[in-house]
N, C-alpha and C. Protein backbone atom coordinates (compact mmCIF):
# COMPACT_ATOMS: atom_id res chain seq x y z
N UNK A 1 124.54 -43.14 4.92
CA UNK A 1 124.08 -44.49 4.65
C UNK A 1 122.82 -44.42 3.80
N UNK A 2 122.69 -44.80 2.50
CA UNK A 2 121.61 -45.59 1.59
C UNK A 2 121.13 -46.79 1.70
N UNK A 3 119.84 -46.66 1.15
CA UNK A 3 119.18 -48.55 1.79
C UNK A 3 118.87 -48.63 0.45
N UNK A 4 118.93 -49.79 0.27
CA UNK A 4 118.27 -50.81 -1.28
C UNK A 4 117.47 -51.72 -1.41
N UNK A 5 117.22 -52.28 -2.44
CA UNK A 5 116.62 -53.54 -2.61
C UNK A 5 116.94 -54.18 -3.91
N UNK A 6 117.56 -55.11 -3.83
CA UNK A 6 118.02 -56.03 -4.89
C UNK A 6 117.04 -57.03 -4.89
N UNK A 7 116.34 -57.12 -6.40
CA UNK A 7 115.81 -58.30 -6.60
C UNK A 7 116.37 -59.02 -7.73
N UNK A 8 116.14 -60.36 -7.33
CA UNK A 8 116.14 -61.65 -7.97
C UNK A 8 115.86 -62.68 -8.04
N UNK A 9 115.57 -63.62 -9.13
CA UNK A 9 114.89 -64.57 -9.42
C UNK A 9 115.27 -65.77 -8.52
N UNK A 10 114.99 -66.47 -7.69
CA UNK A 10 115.91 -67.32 -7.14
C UNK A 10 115.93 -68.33 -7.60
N UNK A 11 115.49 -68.64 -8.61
CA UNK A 11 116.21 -69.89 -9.71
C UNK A 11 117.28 -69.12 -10.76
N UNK A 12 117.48 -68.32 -10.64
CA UNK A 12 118.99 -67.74 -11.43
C UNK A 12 119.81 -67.54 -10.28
N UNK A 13 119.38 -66.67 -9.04
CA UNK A 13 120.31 -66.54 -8.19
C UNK A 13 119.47 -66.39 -6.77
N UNK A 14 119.48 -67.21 -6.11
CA UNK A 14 118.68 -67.32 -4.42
C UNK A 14 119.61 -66.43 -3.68
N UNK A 15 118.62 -66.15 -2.37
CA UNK A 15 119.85 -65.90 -1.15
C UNK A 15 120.39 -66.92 -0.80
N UNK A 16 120.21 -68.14 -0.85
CA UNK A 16 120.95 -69.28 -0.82
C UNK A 16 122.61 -69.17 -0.78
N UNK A 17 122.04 -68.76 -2.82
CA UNK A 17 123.65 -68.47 -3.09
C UNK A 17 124.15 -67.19 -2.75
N UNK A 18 123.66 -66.54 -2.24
CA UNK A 18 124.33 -65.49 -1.80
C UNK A 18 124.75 -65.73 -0.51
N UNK A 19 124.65 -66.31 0.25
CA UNK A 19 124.75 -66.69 1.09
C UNK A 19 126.03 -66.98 1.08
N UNK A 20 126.27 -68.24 0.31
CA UNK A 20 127.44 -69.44 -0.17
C UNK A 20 128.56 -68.70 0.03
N UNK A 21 128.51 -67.16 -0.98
CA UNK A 21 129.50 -66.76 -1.37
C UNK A 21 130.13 -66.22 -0.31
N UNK A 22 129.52 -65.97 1.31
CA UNK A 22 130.35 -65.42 2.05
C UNK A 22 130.79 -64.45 2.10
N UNK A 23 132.06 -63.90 2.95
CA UNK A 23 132.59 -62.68 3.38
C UNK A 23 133.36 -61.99 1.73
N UNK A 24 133.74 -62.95 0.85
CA UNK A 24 133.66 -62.56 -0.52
C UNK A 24 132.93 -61.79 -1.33
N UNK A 25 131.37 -61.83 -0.94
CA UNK A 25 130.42 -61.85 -1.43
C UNK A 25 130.58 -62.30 -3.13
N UNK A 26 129.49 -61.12 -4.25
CA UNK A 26 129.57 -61.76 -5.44
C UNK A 26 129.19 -60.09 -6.33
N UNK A 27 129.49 -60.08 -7.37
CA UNK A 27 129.09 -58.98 -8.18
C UNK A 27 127.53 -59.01 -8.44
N UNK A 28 126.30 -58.25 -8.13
CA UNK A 28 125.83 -58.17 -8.75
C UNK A 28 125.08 -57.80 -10.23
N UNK A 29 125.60 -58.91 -10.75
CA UNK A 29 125.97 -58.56 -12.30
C UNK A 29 124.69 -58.47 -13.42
N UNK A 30 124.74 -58.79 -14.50
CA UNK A 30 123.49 -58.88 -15.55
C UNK A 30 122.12 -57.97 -15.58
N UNK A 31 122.40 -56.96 -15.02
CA UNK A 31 120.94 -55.78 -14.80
C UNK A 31 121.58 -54.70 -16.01
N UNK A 32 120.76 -54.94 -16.88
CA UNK A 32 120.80 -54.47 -18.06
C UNK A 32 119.69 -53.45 -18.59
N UNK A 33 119.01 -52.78 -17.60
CA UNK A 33 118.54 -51.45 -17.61
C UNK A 33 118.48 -50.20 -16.72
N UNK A 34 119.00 -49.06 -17.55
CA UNK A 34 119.63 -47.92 -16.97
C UNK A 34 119.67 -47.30 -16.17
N UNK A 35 117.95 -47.66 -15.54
CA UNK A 35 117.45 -46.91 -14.03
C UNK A 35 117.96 -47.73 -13.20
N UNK A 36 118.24 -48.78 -13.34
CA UNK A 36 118.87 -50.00 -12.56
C UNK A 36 120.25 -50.20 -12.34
N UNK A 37 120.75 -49.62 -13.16
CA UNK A 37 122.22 -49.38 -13.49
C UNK A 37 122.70 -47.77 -12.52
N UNK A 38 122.04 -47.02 -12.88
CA UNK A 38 121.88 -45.60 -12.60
C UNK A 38 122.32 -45.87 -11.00
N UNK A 39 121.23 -46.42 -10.22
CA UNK A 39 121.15 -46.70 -9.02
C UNK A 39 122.38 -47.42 -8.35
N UNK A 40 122.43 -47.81 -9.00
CA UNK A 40 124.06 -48.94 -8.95
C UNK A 40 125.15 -47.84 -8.64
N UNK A 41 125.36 -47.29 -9.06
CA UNK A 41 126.48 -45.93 -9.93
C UNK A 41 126.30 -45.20 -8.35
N UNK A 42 124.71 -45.43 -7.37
CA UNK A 42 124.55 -43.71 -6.04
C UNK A 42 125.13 -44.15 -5.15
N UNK A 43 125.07 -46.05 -5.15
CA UNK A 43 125.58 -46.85 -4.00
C UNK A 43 127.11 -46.25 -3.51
N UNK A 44 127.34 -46.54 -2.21
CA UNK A 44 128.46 -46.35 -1.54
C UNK A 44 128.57 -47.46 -0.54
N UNK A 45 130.30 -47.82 -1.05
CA UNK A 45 130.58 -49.18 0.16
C UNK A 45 129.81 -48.99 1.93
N UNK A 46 129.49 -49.82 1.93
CA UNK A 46 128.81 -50.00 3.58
C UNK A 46 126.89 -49.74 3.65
N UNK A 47 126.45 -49.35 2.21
CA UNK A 47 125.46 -48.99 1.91
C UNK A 47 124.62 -50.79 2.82
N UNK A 48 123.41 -50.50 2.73
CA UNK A 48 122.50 -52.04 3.16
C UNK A 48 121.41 -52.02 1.63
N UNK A 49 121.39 -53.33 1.46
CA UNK A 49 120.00 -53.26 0.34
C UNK A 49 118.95 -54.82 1.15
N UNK A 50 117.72 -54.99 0.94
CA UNK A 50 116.84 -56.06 1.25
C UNK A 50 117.82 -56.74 -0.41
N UNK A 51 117.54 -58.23 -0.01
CA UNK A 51 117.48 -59.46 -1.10
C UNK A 51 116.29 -59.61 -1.46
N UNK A 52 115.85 -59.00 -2.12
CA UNK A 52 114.23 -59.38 -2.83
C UNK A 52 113.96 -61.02 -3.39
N UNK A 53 112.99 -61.85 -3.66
CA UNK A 53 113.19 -62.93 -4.13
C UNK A 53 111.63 -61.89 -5.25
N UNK A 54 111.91 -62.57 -5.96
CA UNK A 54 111.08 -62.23 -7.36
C UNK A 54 109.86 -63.79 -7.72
N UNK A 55 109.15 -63.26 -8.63
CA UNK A 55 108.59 -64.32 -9.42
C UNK A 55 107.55 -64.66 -8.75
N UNK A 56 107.67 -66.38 -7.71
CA UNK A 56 107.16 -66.73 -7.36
C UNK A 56 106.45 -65.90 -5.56
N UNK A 57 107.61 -66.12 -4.99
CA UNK A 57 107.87 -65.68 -3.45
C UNK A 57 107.84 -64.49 -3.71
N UNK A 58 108.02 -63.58 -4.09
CA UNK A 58 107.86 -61.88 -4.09
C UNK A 58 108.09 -62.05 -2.61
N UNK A 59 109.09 -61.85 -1.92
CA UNK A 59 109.33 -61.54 -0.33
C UNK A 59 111.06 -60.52 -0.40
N UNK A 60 111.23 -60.27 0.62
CA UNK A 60 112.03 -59.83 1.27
C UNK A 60 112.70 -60.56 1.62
N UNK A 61 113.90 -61.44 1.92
CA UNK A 61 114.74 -62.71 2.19
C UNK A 61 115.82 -62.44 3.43
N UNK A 62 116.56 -61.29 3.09
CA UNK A 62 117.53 -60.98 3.48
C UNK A 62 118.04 -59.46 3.26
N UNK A 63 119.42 -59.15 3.87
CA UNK A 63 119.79 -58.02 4.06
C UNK A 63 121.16 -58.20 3.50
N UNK A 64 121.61 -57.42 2.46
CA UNK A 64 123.13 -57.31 1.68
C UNK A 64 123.88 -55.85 2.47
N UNK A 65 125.08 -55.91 2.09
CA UNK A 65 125.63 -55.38 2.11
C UNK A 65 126.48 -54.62 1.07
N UNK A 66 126.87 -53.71 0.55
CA UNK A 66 127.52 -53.30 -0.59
C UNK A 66 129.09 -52.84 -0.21
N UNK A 67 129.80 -53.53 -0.63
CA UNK A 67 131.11 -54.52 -0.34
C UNK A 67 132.08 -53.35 -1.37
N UNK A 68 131.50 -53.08 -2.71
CA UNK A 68 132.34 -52.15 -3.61
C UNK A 68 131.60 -51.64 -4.32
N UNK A 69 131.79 -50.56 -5.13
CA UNK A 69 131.14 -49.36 -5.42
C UNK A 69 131.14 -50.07 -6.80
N UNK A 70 130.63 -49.24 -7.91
CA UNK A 70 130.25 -49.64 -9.44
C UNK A 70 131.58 -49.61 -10.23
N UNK A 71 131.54 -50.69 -11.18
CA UNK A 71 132.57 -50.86 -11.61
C UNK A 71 131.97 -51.80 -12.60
N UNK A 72 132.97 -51.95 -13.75
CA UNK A 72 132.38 -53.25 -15.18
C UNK A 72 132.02 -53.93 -14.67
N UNK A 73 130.87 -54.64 -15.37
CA UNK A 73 130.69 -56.20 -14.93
C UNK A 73 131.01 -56.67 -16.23
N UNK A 74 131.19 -58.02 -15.19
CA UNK A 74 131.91 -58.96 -15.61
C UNK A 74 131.41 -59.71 -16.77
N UNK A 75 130.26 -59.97 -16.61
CA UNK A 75 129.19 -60.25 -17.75
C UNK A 75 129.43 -59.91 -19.10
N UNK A 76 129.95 -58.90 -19.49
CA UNK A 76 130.00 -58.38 -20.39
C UNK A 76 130.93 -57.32 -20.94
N UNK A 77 131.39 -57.16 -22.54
CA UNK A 77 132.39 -56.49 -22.62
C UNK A 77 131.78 -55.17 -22.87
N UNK A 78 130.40 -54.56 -23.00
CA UNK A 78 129.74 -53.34 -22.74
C UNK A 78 129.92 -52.61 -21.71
N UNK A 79 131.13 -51.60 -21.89
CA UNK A 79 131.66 -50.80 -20.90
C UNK A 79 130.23 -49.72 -20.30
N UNK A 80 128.54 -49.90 -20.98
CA UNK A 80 127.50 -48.97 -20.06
C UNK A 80 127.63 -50.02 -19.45
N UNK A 81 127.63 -50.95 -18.69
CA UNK A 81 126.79 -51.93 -18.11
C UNK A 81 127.90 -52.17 -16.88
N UNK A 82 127.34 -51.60 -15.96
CA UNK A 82 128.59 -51.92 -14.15
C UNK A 82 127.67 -52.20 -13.64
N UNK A 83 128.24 -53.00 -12.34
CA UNK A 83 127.05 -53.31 -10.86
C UNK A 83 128.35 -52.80 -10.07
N UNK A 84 127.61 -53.58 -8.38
CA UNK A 84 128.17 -53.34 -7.57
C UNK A 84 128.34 -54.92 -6.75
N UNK A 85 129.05 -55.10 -6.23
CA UNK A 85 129.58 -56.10 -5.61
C UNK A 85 128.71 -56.04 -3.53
N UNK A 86 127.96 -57.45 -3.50
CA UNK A 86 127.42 -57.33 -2.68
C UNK A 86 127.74 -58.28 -2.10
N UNK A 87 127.42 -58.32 0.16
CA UNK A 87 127.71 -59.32 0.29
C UNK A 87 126.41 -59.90 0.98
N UNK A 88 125.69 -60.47 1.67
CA UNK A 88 125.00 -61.61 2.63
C UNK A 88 125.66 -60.82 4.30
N UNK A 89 124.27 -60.04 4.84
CA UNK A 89 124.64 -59.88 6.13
C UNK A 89 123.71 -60.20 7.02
N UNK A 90 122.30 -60.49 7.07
CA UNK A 90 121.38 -61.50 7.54
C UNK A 90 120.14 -62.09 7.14
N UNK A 91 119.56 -63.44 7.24
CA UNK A 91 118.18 -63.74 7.14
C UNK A 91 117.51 -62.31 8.06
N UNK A 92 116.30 -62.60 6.81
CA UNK A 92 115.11 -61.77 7.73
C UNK A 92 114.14 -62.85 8.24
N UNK A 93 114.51 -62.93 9.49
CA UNK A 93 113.37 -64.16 9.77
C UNK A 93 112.21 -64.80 9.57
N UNK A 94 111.53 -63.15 9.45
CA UNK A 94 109.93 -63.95 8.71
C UNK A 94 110.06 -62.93 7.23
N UNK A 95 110.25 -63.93 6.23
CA UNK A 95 109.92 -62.65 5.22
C UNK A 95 108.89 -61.79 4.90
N UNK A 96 109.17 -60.65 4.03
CA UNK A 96 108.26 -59.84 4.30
C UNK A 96 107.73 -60.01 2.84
N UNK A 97 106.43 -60.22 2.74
CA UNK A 97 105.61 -60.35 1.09
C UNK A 97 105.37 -58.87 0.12
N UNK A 98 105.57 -59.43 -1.02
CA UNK A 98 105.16 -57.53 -1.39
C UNK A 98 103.36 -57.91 -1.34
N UNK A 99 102.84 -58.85 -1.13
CA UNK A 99 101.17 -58.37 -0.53
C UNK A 99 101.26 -57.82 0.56
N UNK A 100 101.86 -57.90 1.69
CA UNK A 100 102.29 -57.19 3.43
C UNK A 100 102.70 -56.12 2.82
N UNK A 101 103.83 -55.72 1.96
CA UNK A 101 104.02 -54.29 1.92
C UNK A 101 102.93 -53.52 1.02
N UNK A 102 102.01 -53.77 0.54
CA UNK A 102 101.64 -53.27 -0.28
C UNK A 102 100.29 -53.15 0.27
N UNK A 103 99.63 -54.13 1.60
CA UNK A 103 98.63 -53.37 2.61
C UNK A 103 99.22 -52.87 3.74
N UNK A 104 100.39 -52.01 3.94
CA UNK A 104 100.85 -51.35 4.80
C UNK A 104 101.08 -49.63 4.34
N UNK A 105 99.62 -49.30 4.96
CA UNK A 105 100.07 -47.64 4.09
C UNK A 105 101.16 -47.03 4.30
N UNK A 106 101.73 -46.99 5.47
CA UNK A 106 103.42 -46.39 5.40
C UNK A 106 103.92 -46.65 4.34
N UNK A 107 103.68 -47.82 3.85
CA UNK A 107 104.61 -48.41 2.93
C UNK A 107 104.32 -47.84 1.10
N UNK A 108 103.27 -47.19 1.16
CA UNK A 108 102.20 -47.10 -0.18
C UNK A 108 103.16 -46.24 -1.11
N UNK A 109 103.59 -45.51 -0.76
CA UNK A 109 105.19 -45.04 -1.51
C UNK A 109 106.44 -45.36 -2.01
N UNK A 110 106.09 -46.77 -1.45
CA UNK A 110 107.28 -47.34 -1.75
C UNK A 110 107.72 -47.63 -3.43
N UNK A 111 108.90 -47.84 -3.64
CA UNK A 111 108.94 -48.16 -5.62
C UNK A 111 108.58 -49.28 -5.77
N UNK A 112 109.09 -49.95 -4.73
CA UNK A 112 108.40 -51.67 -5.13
C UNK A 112 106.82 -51.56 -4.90
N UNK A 113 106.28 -51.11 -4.28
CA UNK A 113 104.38 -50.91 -4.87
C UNK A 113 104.42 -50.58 -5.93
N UNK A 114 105.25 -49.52 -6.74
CA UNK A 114 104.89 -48.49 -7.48
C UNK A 114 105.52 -48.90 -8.97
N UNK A 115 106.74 -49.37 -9.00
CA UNK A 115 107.27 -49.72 -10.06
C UNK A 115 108.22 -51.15 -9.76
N UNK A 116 107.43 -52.29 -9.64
CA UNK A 116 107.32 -53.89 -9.30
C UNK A 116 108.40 -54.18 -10.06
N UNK A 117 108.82 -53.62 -11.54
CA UNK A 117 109.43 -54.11 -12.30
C UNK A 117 111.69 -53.48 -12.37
N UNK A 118 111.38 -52.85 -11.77
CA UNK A 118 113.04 -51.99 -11.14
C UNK A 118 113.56 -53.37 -10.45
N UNK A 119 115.03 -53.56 -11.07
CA UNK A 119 115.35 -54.67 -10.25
C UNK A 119 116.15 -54.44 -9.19
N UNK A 120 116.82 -53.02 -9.25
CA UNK A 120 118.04 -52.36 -8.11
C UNK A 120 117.01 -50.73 -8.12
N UNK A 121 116.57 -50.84 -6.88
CA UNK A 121 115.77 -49.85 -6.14
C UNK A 121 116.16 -48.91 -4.83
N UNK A 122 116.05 -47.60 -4.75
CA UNK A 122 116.40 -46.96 -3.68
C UNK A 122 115.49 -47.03 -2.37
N UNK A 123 115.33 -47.39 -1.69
CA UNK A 123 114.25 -47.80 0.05
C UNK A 123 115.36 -46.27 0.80
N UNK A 124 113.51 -46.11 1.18
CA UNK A 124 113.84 -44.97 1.95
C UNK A 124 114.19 -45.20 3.50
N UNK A 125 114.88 -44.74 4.68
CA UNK A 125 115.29 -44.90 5.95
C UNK A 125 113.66 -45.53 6.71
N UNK A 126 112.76 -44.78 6.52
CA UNK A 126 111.62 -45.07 7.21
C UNK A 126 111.08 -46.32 6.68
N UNK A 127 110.80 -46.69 5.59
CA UNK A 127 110.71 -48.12 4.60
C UNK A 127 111.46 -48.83 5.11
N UNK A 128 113.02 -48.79 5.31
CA UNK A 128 113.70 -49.83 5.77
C UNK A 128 113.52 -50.48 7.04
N UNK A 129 113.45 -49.11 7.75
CA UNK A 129 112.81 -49.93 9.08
C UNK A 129 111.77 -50.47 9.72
N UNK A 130 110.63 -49.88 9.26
CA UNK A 130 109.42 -50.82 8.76
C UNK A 130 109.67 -51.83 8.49
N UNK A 131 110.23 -52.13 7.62
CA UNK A 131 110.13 -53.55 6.71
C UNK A 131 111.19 -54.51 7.64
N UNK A 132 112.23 -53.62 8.37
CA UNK A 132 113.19 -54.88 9.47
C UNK A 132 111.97 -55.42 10.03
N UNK A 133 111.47 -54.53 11.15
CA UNK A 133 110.30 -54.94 11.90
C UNK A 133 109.41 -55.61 11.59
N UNK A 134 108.64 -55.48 10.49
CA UNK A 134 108.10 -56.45 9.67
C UNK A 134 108.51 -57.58 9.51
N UNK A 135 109.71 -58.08 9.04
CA UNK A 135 110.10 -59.09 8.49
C UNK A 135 111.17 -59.60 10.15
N UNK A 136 110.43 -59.04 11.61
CA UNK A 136 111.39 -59.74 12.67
C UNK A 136 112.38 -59.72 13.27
N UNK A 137 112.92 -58.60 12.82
CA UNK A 137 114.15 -57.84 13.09
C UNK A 137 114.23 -56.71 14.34
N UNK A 138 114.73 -57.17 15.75
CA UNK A 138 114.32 -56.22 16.49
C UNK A 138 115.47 -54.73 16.35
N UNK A 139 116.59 -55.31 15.96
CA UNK A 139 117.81 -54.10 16.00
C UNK A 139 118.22 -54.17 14.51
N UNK A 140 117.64 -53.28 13.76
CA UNK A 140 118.24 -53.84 12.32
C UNK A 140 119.06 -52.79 12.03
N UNK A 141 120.09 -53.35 10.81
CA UNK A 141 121.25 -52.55 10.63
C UNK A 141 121.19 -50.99 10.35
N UNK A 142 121.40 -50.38 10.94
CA UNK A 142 121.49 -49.14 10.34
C UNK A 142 123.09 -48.43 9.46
């Protein structure tokens, strides 16, 4: 098992709508740089990633699931460019801020301290669970 973090803008795409989409889930599509892509490509079905919200909220939202492995997206007829198909598996009750992760020295390693701008990120086992707990989670997915 791999842990992630998907971020996004939630005026292009909220956990809201991720939400919506259900046991379907949705491709995460339009990430159009390579380290981001790259990462996409290590995922394996059953993998967990955090829902990052970007921009404004910089928090932690939620917890995905990775539903199917890399494959084209849809977005586009540029055969470099695949995601992975994710689904909505819970609110994190209290979200977690990247100011909270970023005065949590456990956390000082993390890529999201380190490189803010990666939109599909690898979270390490110890990060992840930190950050359940953090964000309210007494049994979080492993």
């Amino acid at each position: 098992m791999n842990y992630w973090l998907f971020k996004s803008e939630p005026n292009t795409w909220s956990w809201d709508n991720q939400k919506a989409k259900g046991a379907k889930g949705e491709e995460w599509d339009g990430v159009r740089n390579y380290q981001a892509r790259n990462n996409m490509r290590e995922m394996k079905k059953g993998d967990l990633g955090f829902f990052y919200h970007s921009i404004k909220e910089k928090s932690v939202v939620g917890i995905v699931e990775v539903l199917n492995e890399a494959h084209l997206d849809s977005t586009t007829d540029d055969a470099r460019w695949e995601c992975v198909d994710v689904v909505a598996v819970m609110d994190v009750p209290d979200p977690v801020s990247l100011d909270d992760i970023k005065q949590t020295p456990a956390l000082s390693e993390m890529i999201l301290v380190n490189n803010s701008r990666l939109s599909v990120q690898p979270v390490k086992k110890s990060e992840w669970k930190l950050i359940c707990k953090m964000g309210g989670i007494a049994k979080p997915p492993l």
